[in-house]
C-alpha atoms as a PDB file:
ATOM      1  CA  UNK A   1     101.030  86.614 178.607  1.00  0.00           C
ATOM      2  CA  UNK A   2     100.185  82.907 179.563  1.00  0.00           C
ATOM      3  CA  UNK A   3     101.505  80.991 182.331  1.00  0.00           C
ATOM      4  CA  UNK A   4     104.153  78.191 181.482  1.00  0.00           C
ATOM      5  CA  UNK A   5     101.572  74.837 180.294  1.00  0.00           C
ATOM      6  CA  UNK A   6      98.661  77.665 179.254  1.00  0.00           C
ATOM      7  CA  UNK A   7      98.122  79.247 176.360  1.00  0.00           C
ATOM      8  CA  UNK A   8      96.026  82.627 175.182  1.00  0.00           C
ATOM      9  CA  UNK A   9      92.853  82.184 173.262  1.00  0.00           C
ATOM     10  CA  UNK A  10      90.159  84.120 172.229  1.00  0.00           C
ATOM     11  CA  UNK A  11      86.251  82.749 171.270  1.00  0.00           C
ATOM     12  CA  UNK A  12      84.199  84.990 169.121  1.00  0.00           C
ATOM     13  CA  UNK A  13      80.605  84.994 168.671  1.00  0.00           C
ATOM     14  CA  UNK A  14      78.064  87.325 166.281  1.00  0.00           C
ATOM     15  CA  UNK A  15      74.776  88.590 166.190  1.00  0.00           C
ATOM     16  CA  UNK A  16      73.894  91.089 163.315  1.00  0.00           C
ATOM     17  CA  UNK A  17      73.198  93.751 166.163  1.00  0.00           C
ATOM     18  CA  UNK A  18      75.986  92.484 168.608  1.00  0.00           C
ATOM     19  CA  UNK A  19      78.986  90.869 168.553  1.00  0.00           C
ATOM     20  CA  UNK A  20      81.697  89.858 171.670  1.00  0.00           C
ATOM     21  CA  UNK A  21      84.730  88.231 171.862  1.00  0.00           C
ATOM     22  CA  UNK A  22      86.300  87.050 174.802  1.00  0.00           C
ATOM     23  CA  UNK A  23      90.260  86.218 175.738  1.00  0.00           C
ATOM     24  CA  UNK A  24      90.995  83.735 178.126  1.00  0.00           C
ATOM     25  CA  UNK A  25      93.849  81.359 178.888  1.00  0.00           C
ATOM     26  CA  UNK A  26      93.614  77.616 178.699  1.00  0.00           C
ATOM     27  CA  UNK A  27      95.679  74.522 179.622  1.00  0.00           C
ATOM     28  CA  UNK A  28      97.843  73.099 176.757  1.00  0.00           C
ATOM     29  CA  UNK A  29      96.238  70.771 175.228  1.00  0.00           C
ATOM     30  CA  UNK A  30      92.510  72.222 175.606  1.00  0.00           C
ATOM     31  CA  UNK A  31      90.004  71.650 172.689  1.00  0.00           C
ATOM     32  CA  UNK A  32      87.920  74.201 171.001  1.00  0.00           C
ATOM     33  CA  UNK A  33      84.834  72.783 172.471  1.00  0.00           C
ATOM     34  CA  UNK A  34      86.433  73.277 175.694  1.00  0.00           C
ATOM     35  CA  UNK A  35      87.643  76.419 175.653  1.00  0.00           C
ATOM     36  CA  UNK A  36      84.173  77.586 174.507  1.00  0.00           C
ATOM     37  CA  UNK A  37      82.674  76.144 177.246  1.00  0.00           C
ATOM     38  CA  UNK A  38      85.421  77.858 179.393  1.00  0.00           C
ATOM     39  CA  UNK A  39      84.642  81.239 177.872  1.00  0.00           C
ATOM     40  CA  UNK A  40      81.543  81.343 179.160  1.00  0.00           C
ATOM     41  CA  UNK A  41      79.997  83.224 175.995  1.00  0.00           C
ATOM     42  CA  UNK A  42      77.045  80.714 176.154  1.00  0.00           C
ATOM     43  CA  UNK A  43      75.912  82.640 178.963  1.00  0.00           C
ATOM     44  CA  UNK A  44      75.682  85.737 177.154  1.00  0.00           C
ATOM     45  CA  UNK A  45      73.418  85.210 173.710  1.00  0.00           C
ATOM     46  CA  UNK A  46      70.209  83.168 174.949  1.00  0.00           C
ATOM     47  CA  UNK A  47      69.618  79.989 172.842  1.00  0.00           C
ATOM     48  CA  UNK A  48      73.199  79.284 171.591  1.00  0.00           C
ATOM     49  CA  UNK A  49      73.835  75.959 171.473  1.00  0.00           C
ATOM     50  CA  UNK A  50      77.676  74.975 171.956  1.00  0.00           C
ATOM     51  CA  UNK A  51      76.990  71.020 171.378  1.00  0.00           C
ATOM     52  CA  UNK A  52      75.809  71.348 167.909  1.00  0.00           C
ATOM     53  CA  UNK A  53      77.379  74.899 167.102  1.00  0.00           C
ATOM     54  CA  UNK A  54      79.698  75.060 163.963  1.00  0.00           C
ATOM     55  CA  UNK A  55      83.064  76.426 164.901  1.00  0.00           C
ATOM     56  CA  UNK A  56      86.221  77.401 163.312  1.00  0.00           C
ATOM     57  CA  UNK A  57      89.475  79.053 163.878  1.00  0.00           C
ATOM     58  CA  UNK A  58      90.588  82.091 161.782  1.00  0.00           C
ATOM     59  CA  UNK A  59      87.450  82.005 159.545  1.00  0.00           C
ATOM     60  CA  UNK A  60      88.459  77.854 158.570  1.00  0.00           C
ATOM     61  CA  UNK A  61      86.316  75.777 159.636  1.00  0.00           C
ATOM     62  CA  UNK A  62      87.064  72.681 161.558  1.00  0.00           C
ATOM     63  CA  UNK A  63      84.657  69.417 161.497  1.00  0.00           C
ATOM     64  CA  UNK A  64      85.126  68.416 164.860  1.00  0.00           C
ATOM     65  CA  UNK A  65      85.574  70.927 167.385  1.00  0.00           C
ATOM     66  CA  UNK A  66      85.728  68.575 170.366  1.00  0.00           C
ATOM     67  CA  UNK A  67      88.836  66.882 169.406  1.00  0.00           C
ATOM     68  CA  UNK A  68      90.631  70.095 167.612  1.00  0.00           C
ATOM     69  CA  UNK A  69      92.963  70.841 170.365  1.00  0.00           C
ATOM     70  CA  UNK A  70      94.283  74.557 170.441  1.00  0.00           C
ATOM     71  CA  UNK A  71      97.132  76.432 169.517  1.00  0.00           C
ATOM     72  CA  UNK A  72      98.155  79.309 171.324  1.00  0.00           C
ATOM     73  CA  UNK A  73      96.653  82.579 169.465  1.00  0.00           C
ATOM     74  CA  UNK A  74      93.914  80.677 168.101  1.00  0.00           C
ATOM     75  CA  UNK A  75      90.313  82.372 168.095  1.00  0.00           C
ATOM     76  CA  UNK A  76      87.580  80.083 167.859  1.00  0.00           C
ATOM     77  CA  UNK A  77      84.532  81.784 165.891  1.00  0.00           C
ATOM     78  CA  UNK A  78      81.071  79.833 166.454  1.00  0.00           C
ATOM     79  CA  UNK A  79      79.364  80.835 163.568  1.00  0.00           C
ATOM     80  CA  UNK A  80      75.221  81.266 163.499  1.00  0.00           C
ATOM     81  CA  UNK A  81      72.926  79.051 161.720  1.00  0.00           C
ATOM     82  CA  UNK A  82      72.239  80.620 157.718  1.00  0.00           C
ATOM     83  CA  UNK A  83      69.213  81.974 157.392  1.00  0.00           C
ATOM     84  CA  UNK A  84      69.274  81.478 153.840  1.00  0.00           C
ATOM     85  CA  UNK A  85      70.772  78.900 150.947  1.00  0.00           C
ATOM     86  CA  UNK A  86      73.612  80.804 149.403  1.00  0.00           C
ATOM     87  CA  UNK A  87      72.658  79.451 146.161  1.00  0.00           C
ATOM     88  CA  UNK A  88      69.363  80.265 146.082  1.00  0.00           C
ATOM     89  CA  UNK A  89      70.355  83.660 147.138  1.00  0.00           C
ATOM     90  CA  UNK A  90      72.597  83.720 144.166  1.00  0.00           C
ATOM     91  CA  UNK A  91      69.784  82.275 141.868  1.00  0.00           C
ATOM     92  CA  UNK A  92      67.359  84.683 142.904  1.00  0.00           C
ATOM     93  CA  UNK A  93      69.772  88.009 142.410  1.00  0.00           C
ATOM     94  CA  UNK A  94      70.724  86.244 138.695  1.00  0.00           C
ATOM     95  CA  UNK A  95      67.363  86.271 138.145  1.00  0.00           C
ATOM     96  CA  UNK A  96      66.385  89.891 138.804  1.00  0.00           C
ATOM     97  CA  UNK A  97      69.300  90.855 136.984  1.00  0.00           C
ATOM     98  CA  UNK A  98      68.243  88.715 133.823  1.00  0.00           C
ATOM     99  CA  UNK A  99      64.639  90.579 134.119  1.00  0.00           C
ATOM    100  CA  UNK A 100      66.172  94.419 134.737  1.00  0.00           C
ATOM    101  CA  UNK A 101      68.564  93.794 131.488  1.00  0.00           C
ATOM    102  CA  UNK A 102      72.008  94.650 131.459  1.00  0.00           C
ATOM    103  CA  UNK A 103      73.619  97.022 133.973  1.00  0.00           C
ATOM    104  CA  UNK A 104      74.607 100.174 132.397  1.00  0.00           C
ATOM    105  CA  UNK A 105      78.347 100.969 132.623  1.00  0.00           C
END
């Protein structure tokens, strides 16, 4: 349980082999960017980059973490870089269904 003036967080971070998420307690009133920072995660997946790392809380993301101040409960997910345009993923799987025919039922 957090101290009176603190509240519980948690920042999450994912690799597709490794994943960790880490609790800490913050100050009321501490940012997402903070907190991150605070976590320490950095530290643990070489060549994250917190300054110019997409973040959200709860899977929604938010467009500027360093002003998004924190609720207590809140876990901030920094989510990767795609490696790939959803659409043209979507494009691409239309189009090998189109050339296989219709899927049988």
């Amino acid at each position: 349980m957090a101290e009176p003036g603190e509240i519980a967080v948690e920042v999450a971070y994912a690799l597709p082999e490794r994943q960790r998420i880490l609790a800490l307690k913050v100050p009321a009133g501490t940012t997402m960017l903070d907190a991150v920072e605070r976590s320490g995660i950095a530290r643990l997946f070489e060549g994250l980059d917190l300054a110019n790392a997409r973040m959200g809380i709860f899977g929604k993301a938010v467009a500027d973490p360093r002003v998004q101040v924190l609720a207590d409960g809140d876990r901030v997910e920094i989510y990767r870089p795609l490696t790939a345009d959803p659409k043209e993923t979507r494009k691409a799987r239309a189009r090998k269904a189109a050339a296989t025919g219709p899927a049988a039922d």
